[in-house]
PDB file of N, CA and C in Angstrom:
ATOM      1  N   UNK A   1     -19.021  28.460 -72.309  1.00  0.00           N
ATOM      2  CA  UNK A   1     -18.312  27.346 -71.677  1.00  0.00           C
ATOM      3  C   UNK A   1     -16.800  27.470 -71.904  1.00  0.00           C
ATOM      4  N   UNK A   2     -16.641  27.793 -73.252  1.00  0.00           N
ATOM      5  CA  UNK A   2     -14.799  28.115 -73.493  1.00  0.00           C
ATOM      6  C   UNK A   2     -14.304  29.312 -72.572  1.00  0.00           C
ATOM      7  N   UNK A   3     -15.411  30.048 -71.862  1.00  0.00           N
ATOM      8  CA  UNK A   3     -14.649  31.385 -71.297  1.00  0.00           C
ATOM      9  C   UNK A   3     -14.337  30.264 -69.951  1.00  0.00           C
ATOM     10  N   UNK A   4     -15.716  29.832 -69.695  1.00  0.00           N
ATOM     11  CA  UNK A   4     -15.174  29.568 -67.634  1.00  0.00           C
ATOM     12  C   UNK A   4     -13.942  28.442 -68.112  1.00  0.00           C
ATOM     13  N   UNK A   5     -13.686  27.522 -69.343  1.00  0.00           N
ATOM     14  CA  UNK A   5     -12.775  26.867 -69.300  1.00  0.00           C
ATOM     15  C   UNK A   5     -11.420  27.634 -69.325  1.00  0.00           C
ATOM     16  N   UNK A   6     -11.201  28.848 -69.728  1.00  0.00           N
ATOM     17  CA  UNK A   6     -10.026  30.043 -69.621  1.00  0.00           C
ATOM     18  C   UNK A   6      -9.729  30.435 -68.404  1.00  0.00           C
ATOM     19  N   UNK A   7     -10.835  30.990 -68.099  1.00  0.00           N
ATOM     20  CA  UNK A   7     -10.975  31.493 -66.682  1.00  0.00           C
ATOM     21  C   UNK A   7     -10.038  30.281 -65.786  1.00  0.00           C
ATOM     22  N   UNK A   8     -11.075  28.973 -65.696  1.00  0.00           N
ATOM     23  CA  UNK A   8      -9.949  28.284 -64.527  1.00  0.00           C
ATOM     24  C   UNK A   8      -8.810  28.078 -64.950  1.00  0.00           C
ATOM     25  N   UNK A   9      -8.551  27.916 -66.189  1.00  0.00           N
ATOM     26  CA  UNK A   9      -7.005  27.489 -66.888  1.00  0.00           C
ATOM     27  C   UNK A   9      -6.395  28.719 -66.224  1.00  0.00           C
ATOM     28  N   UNK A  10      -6.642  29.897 -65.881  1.00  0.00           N
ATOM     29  CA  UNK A  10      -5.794  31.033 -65.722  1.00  0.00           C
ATOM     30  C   UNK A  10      -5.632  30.990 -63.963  1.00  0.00           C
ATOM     31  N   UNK A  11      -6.766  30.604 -63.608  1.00  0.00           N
ATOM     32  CA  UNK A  11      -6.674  30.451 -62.081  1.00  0.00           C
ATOM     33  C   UNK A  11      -5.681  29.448 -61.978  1.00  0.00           C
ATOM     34  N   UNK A  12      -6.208  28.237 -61.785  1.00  0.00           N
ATOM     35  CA  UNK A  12      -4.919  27.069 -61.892  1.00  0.00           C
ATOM     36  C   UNK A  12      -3.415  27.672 -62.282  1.00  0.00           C
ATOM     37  N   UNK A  13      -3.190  28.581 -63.292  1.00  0.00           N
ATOM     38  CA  UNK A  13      -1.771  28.807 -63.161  1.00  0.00           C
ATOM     39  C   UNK A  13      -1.502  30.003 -62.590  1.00  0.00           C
ATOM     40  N   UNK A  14      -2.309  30.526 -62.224  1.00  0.00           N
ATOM     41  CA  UNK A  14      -2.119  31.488 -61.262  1.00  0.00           C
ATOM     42  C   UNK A  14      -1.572  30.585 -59.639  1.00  0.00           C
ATOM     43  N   UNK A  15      -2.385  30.090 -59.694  1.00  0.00           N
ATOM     44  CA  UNK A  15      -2.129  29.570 -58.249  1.00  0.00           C
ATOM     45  C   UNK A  15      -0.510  28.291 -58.260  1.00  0.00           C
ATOM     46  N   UNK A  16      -0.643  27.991 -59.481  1.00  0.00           N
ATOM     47  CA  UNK A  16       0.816  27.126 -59.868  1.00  0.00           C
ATOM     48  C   UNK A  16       1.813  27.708 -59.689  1.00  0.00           C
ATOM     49  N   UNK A  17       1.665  29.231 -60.210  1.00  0.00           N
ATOM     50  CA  UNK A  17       2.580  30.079 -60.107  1.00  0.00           C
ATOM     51  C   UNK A  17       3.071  30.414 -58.508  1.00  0.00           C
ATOM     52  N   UNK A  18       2.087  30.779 -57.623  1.00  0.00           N
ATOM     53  CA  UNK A  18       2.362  31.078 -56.426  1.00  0.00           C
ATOM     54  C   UNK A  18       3.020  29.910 -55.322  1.00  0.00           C
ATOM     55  N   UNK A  19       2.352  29.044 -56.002  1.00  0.00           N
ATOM     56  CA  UNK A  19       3.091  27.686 -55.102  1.00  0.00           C
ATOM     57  C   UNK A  19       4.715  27.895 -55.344  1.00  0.00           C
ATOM     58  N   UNK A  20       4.814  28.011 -56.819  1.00  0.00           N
ATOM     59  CA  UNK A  20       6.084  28.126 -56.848  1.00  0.00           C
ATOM     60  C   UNK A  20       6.844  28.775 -56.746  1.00  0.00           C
ATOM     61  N   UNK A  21       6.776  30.342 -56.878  1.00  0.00           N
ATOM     62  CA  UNK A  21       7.335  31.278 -55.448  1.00  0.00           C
ATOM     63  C   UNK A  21       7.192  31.221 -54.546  1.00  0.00           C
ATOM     64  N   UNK A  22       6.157  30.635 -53.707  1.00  0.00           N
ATOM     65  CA  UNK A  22       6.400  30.237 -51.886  1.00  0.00           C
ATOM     66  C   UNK A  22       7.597  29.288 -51.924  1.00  0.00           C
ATOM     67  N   UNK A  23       7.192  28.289 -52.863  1.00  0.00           N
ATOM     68  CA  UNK A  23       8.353  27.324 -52.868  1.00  0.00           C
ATOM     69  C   UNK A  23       9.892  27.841 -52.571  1.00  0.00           C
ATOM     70  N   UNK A  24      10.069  29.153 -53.990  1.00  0.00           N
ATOM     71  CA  UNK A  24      11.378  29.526 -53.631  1.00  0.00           C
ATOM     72  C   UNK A  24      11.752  30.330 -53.020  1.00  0.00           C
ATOM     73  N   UNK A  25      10.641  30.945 -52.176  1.00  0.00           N
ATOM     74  CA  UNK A  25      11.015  31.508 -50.496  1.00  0.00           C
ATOM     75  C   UNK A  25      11.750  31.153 -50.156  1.00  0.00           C
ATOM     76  N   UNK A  26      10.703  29.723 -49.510  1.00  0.00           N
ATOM     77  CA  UNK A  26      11.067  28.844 -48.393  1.00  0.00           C
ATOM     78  C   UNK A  26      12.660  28.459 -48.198  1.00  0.00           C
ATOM     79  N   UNK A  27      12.441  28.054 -49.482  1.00  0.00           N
ATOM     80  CA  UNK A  27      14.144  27.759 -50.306  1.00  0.00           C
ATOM     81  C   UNK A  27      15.138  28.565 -49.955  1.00  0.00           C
ATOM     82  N   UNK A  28      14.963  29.391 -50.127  1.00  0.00           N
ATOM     83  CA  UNK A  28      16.114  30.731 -49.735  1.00  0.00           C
ATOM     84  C   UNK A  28      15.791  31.173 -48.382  1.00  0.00           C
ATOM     85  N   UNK A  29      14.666  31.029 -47.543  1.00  0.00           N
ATOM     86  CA  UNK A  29      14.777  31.461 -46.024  1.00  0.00           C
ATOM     87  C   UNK A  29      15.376  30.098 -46.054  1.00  0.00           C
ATOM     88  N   UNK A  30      15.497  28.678 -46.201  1.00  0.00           N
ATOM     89  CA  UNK A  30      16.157  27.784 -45.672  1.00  0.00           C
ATOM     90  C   UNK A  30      17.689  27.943 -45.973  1.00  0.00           C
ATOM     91  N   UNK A  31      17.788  28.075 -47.183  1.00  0.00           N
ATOM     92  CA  UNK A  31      19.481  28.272 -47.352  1.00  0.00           C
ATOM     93  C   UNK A  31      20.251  29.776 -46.172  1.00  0.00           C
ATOM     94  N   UNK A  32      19.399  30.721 -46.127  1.00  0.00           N
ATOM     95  CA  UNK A  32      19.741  31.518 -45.207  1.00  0.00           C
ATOM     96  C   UNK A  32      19.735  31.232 -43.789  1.00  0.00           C
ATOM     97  N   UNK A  33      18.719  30.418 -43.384  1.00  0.00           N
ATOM     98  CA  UNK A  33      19.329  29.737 -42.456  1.00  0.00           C
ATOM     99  C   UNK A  33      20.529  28.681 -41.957  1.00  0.00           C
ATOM    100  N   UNK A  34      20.679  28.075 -43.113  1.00  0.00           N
ATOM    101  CA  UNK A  34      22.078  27.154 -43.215  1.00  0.00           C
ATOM    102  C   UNK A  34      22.914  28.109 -42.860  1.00  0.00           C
ATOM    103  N   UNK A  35      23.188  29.276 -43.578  1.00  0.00           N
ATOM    104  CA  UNK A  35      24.385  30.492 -43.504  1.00  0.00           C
ATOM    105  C   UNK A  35      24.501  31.311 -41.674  1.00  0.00           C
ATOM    106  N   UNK A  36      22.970  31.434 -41.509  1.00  0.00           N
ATOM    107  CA  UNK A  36      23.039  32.395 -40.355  1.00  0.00           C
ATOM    108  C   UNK A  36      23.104  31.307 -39.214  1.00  0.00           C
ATOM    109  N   UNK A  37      22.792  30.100 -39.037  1.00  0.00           N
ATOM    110  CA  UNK A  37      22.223  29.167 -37.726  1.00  0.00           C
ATOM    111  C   UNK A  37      23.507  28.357 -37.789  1.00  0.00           C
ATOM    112  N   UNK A  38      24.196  27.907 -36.342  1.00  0.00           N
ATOM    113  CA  UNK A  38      24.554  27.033 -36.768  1.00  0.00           C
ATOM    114  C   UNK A  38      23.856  25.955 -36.105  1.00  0.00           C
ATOM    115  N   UNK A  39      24.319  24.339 -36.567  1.00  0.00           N
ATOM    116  CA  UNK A  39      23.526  23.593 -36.549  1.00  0.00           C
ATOM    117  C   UNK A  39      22.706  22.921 -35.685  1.00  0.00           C
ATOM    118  N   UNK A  40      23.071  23.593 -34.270  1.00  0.00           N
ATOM    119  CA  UNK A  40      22.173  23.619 -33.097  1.00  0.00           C
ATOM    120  C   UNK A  40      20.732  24.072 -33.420  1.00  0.00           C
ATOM    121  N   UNK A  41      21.516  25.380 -33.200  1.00  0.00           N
ATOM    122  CA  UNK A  41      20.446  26.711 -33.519  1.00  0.00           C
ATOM    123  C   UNK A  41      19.341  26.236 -34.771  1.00  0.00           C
ATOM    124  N   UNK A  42      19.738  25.887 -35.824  1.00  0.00           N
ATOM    125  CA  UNK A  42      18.828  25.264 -36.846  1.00  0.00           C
ATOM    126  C   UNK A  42      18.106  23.969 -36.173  1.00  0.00           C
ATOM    127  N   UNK A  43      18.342  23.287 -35.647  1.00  0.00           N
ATOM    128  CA  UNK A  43      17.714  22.196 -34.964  1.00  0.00           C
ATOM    129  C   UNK A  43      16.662  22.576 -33.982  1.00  0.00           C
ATOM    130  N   UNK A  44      17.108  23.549 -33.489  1.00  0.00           N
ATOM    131  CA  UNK A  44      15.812  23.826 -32.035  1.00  0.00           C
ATOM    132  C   UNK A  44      14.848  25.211 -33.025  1.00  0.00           C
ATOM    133  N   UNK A  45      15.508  25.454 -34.383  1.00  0.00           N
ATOM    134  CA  UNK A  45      14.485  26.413 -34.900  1.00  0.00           C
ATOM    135  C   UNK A  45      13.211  25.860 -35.730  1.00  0.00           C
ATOM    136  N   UNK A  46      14.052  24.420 -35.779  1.00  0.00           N
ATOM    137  CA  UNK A  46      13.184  23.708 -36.535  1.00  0.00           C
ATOM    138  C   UNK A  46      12.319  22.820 -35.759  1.00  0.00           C
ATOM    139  N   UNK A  47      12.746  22.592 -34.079  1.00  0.00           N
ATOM    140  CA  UNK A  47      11.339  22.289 -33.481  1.00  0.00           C
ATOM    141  C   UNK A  47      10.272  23.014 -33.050  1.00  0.00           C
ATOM    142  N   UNK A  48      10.706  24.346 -33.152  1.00  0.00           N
ATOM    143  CA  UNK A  48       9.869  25.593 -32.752  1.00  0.00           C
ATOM    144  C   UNK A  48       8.653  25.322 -33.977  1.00  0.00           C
ATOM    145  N   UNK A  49       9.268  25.427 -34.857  1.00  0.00           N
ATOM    146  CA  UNK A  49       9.066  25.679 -36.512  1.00  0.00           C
ATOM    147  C   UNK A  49       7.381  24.447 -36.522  1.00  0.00           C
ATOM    148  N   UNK A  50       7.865  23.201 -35.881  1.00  0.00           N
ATOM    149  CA  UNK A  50       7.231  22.067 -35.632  1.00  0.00           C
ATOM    150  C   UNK A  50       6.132  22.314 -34.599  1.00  0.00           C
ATOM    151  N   UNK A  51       6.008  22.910 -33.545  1.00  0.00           N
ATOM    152  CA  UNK A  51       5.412  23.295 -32.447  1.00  0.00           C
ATOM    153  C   UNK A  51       4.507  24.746 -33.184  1.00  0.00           C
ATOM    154  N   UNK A  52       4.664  25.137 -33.517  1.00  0.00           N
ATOM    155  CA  UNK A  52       4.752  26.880 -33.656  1.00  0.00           C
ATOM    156  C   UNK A  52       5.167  27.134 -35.094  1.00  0.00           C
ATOM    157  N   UNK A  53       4.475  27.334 -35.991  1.00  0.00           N
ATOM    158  CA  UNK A  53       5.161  28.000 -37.302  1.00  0.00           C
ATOM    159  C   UNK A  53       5.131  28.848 -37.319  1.00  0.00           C
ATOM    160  N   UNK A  54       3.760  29.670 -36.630  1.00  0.00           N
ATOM    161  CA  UNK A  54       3.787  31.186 -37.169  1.00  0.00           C
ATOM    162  C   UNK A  54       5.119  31.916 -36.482  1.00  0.00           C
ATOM    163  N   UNK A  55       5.184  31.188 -34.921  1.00  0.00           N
ATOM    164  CA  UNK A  55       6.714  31.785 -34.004  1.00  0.00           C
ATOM    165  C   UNK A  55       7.541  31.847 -35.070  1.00  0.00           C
ATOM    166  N   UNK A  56       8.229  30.569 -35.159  1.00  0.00           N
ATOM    167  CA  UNK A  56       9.229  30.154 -35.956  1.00  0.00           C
ATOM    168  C   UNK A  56       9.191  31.253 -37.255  1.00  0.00           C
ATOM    169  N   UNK A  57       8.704  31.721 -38.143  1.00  0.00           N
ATOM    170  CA  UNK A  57       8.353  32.438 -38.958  1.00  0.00           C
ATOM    171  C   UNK A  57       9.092  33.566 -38.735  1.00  0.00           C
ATOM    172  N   UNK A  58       8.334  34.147 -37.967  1.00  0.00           N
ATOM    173  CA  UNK A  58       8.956  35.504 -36.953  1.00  0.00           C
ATOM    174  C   UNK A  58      10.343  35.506 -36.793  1.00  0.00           C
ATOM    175  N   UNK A  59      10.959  34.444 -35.699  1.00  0.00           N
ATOM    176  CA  UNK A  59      11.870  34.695 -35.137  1.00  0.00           C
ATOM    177  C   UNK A  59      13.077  34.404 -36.649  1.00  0.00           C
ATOM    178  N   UNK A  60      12.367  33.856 -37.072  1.00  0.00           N
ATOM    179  CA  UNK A  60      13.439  33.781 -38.938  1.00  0.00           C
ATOM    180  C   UNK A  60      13.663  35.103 -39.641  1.00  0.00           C
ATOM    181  N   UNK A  61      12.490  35.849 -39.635  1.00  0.00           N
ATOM    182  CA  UNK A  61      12.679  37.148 -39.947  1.00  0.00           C
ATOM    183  C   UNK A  61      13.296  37.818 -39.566  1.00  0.00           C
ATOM    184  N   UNK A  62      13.508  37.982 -37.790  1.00  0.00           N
ATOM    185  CA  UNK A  62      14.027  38.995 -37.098  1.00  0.00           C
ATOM    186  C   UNK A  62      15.541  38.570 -37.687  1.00  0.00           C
ATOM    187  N   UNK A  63      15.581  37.078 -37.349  1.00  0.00           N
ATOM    188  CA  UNK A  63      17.327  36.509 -37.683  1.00  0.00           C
ATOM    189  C   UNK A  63      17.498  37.426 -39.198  1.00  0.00           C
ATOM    190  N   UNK A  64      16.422  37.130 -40.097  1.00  0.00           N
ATOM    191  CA  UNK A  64      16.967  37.371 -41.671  1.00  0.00           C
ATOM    192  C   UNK A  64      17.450  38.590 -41.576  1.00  0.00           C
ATOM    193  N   UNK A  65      16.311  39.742 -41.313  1.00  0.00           N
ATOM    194  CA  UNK A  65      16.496  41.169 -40.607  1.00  0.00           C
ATOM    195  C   UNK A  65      17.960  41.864 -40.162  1.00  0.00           C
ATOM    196  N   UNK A  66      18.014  40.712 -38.967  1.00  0.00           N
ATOM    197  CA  UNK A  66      20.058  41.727 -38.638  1.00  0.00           C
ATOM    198  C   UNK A  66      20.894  41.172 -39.285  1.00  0.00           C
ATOM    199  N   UNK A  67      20.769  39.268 -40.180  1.00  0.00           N
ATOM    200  CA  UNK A  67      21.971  39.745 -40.998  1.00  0.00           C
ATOM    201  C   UNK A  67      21.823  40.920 -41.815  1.00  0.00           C
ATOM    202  N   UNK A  68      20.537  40.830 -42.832  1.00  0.00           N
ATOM    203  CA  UNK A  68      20.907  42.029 -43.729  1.00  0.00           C
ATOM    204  C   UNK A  68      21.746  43.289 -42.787  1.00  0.00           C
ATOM    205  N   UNK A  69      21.466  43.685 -41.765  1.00  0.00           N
ATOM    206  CA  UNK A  69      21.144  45.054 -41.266  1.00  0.00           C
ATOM    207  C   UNK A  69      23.296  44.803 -40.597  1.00  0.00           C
ATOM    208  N   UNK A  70      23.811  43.359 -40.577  1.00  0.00           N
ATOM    209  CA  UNK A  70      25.231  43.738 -40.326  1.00  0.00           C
ATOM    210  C   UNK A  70      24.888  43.713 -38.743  1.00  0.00           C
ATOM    211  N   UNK A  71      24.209  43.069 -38.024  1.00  0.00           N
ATOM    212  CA  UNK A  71      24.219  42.835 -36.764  1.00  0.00           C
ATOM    213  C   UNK A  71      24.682  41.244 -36.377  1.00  0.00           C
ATOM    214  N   UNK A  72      24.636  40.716 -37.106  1.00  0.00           N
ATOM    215  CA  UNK A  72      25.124  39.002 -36.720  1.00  0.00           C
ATOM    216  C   UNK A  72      26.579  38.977 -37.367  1.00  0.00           C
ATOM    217  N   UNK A  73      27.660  38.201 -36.253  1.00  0.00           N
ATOM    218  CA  UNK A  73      28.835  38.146 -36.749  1.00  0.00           C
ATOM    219  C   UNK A  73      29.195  36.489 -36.072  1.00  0.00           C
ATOM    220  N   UNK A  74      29.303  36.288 -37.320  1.00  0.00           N
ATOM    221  CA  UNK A  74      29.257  34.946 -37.445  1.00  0.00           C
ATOM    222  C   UNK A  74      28.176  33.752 -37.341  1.00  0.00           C
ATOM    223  N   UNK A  75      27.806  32.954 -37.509  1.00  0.00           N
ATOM    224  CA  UNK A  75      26.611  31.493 -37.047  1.00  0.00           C
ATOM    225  C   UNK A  75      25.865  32.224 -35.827  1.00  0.00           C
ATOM    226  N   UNK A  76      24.943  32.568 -35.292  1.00  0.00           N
ATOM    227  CA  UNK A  76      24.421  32.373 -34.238  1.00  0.00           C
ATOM    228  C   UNK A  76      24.118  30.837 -33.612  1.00  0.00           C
ATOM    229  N   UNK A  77      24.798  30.971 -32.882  1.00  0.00           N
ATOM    230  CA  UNK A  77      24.458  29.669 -31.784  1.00  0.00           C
ATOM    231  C   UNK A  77      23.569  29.162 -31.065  1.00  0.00           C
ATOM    232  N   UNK A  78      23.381  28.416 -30.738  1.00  0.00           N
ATOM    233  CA  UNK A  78      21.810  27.951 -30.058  1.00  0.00           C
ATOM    234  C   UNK A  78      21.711  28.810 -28.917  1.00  0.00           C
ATOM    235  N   UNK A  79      22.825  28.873 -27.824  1.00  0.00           N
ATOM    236  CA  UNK A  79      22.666  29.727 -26.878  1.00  0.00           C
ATOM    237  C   UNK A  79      21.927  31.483 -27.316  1.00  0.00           C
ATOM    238  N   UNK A  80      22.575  31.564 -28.176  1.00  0.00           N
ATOM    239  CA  UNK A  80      22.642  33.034 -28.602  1.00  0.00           C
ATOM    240  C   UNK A  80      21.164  33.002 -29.515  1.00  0.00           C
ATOM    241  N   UNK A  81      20.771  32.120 -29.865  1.00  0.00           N
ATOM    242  CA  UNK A  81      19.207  32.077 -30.270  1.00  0.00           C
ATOM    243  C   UNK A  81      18.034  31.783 -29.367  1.00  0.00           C
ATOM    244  N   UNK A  82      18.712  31.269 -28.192  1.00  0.00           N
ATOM    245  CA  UNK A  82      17.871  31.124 -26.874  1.00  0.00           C
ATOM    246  C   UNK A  82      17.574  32.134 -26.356  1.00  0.00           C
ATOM    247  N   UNK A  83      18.832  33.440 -26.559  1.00  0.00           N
ATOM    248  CA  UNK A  83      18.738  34.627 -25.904  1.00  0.00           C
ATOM    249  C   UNK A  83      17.991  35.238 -26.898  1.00  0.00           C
ATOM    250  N   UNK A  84      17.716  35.169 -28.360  1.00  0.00           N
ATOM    251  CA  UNK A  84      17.043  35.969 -29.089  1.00  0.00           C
ATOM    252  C   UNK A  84      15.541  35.710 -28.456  1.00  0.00           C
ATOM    253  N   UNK A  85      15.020  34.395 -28.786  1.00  0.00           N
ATOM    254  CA  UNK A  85      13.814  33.939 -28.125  1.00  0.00           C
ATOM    255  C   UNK A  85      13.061  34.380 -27.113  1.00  0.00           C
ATOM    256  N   UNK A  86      14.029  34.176 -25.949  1.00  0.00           N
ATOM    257  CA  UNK A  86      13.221  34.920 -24.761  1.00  0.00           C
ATOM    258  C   UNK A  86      13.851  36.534 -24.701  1.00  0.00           C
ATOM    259  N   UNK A  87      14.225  37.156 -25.317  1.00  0.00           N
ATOM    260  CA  UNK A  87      13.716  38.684 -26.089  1.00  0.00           C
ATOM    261  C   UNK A  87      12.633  38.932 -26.443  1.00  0.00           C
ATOM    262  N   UNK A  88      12.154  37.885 -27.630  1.00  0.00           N
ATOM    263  CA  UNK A  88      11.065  37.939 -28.195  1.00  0.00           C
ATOM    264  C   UNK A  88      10.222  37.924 -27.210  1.00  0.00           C
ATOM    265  N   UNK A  89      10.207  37.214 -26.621  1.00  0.00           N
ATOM    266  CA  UNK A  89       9.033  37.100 -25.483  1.00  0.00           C
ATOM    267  C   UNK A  89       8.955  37.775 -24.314  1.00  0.00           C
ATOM    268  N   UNK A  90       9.663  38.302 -24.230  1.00  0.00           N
ATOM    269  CA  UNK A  90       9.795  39.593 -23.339  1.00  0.00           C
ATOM    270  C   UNK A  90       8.981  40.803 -23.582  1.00  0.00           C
ATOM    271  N   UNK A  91       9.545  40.737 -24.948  1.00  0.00           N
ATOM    272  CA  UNK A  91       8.747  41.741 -25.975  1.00  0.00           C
ATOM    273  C   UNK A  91       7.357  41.900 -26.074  1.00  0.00           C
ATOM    274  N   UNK A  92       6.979  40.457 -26.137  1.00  0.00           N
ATOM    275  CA  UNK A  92       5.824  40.069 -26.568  1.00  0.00           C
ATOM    276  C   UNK A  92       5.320  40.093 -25.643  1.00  0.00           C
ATOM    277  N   UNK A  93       5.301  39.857 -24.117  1.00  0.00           N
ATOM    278  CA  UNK A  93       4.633  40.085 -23.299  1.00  0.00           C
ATOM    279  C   UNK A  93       4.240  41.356 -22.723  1.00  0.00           C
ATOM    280  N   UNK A  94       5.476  42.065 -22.702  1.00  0.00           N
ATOM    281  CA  UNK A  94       5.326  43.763 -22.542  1.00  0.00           C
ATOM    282  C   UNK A  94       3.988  44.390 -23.526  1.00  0.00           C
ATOM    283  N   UNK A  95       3.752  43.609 -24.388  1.00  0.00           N
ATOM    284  CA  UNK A  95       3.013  43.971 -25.699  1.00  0.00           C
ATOM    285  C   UNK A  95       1.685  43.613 -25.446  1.00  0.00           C
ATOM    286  N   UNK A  96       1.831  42.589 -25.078  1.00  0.00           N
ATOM    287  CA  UNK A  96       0.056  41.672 -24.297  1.00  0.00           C
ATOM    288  C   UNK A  96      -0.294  42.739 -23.202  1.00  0.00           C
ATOM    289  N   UNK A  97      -1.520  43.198 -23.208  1.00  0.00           N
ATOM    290  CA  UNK A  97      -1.790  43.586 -21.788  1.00  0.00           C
ATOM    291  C   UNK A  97      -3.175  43.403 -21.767  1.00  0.00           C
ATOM    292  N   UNK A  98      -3.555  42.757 -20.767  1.00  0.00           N
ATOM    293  CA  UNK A  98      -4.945  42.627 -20.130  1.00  0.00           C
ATOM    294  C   UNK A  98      -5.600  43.489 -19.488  1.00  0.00           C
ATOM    295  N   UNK A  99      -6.883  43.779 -19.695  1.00  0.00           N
ATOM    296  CA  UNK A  99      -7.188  45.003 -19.001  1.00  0.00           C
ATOM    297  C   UNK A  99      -8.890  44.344 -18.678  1.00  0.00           C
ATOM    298  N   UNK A 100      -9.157  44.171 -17.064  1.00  0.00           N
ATOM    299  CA  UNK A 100      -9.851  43.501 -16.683  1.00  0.00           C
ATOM    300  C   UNK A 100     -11.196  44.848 -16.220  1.00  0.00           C
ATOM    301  N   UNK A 101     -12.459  45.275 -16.485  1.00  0.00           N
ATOM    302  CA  UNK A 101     -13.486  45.864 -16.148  1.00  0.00           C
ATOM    303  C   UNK A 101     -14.634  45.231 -15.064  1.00  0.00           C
ATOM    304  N   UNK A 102     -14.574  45.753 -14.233  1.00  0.00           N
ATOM    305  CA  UNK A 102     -15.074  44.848 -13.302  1.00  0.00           C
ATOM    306  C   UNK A 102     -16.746  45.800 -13.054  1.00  0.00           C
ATOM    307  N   UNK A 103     -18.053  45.296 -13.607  1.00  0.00           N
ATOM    308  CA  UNK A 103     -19.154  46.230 -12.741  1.00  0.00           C
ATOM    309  C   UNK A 103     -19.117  46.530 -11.456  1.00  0.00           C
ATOM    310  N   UNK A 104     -19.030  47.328 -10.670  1.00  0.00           N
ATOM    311  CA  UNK A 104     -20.025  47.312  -9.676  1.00  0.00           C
ATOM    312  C   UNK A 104     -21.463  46.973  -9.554  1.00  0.00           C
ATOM    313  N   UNK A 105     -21.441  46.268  -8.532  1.00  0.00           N
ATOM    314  CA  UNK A 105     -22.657  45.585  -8.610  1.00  0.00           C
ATOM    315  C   UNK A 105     -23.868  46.022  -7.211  1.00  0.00           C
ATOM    316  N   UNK A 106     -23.217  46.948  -6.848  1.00  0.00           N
ATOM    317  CA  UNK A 106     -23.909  47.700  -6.158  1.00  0.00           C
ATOM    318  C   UNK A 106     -23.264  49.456  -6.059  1.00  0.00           C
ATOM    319  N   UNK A 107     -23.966  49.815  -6.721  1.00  0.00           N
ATOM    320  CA  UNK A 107     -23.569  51.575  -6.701  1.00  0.00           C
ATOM    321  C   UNK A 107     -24.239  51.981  -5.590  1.00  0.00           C
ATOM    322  N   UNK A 108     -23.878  53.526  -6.037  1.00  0.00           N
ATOM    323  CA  UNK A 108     -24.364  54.394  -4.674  1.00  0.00           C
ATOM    324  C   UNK A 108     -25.964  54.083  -4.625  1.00  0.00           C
ATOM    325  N   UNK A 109     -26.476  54.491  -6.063  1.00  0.00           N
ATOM    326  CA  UNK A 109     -28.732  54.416  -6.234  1.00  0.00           C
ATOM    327  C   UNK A 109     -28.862  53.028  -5.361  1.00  0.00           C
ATOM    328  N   UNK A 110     -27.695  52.202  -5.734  1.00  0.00           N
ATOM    329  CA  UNK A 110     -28.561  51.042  -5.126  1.00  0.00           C
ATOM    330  C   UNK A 110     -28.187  50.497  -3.629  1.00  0.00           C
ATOM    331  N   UNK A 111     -27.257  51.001  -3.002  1.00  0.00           N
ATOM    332  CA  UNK A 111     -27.040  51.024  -1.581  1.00  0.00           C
ATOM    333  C   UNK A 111     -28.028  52.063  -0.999  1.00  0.00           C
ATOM    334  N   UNK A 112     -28.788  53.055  -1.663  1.00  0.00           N
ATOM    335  CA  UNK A 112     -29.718  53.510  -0.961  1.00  0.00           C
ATOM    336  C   UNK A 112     -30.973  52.943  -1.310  1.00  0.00           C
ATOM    337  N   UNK A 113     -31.080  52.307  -2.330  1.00  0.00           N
ATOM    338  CA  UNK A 113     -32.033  50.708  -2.342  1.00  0.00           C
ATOM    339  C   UNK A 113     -32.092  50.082  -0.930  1.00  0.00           C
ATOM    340  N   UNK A 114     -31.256  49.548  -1.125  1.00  0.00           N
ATOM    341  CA  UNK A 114     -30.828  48.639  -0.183  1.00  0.00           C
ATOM    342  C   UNK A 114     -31.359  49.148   1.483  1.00  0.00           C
ATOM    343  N   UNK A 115     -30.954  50.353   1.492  1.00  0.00           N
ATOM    344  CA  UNK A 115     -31.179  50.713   2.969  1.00  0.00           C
ATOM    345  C   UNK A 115     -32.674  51.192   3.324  1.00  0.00           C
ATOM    346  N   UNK A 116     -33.120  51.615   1.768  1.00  0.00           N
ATOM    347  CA  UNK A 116     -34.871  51.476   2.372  1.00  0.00           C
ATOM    348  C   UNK A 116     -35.301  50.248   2.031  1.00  0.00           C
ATOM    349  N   UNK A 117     -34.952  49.225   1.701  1.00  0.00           N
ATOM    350  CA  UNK A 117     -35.851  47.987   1.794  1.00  0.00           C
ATOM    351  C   UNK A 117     -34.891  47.268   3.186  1.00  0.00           C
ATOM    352  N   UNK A 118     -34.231  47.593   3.577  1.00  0.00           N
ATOM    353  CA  UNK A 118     -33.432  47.090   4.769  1.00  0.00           C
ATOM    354  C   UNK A 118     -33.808  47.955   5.857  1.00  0.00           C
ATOM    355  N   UNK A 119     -33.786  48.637   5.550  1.00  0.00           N
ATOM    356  CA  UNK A 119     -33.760  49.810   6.810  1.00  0.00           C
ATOM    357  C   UNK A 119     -33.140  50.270   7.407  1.00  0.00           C
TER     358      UNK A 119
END
């Protein structure tokens, strides 16, 4: 009984622990957004964010991504995050592709079915 009482004591702070590095993710993708968005751009990222997290997620990364990488000069603007957006989705659609298989539902064996029970 003292082990499974260890055992969860170790789970429980295991998982205490992780809350609290997601926590200070979040924290620092939010402060990086203060730096990279300006306050448009943070406003419509944060209704995406509301609508869509996993989007919102993404399109935070890509933002986090070119500052590191020295591609953003200065705040990106809402406009200029509108244009990131439908990139993304440009992207993303080029990326989707449907590919529809259709039977035949009458082959050749069975059009010559057809013509001896038809005649």
């Amino acid at each position: 009984q003292g082990y499974n009482q260890e055992a969860m004591q170790k789970q429980v702070e295991k998982a205490q622990a992780q809350r609290e590095q997601q926590e200070q993710m979040n924290e620092a993708k939010s402060s990086a957004m203060k730096q990279i968005l300006s306050d448009e751009a943070r406003e419509r990222l944060s209704n995406i964010s509301t609508a869509n997290p996993e989007r919102a997620a993404v399109i935070e990364n890509i933002l986090i991504g070119n500052a590191r990488a020295g591609r953003l000069q200065g705040k990106v603007s809402d406009e200029q995050l509108i244009e990131l957006i439908d990139q993304f989705d440009e992207k993303k659609r080029e990326e989707t592709t449907i590919t529809f298989k259709r039977k035949n539902l009458i082959d050749s064996d069975d059009s010559e079915d057809l013509d001896e029970m038809f005649g």
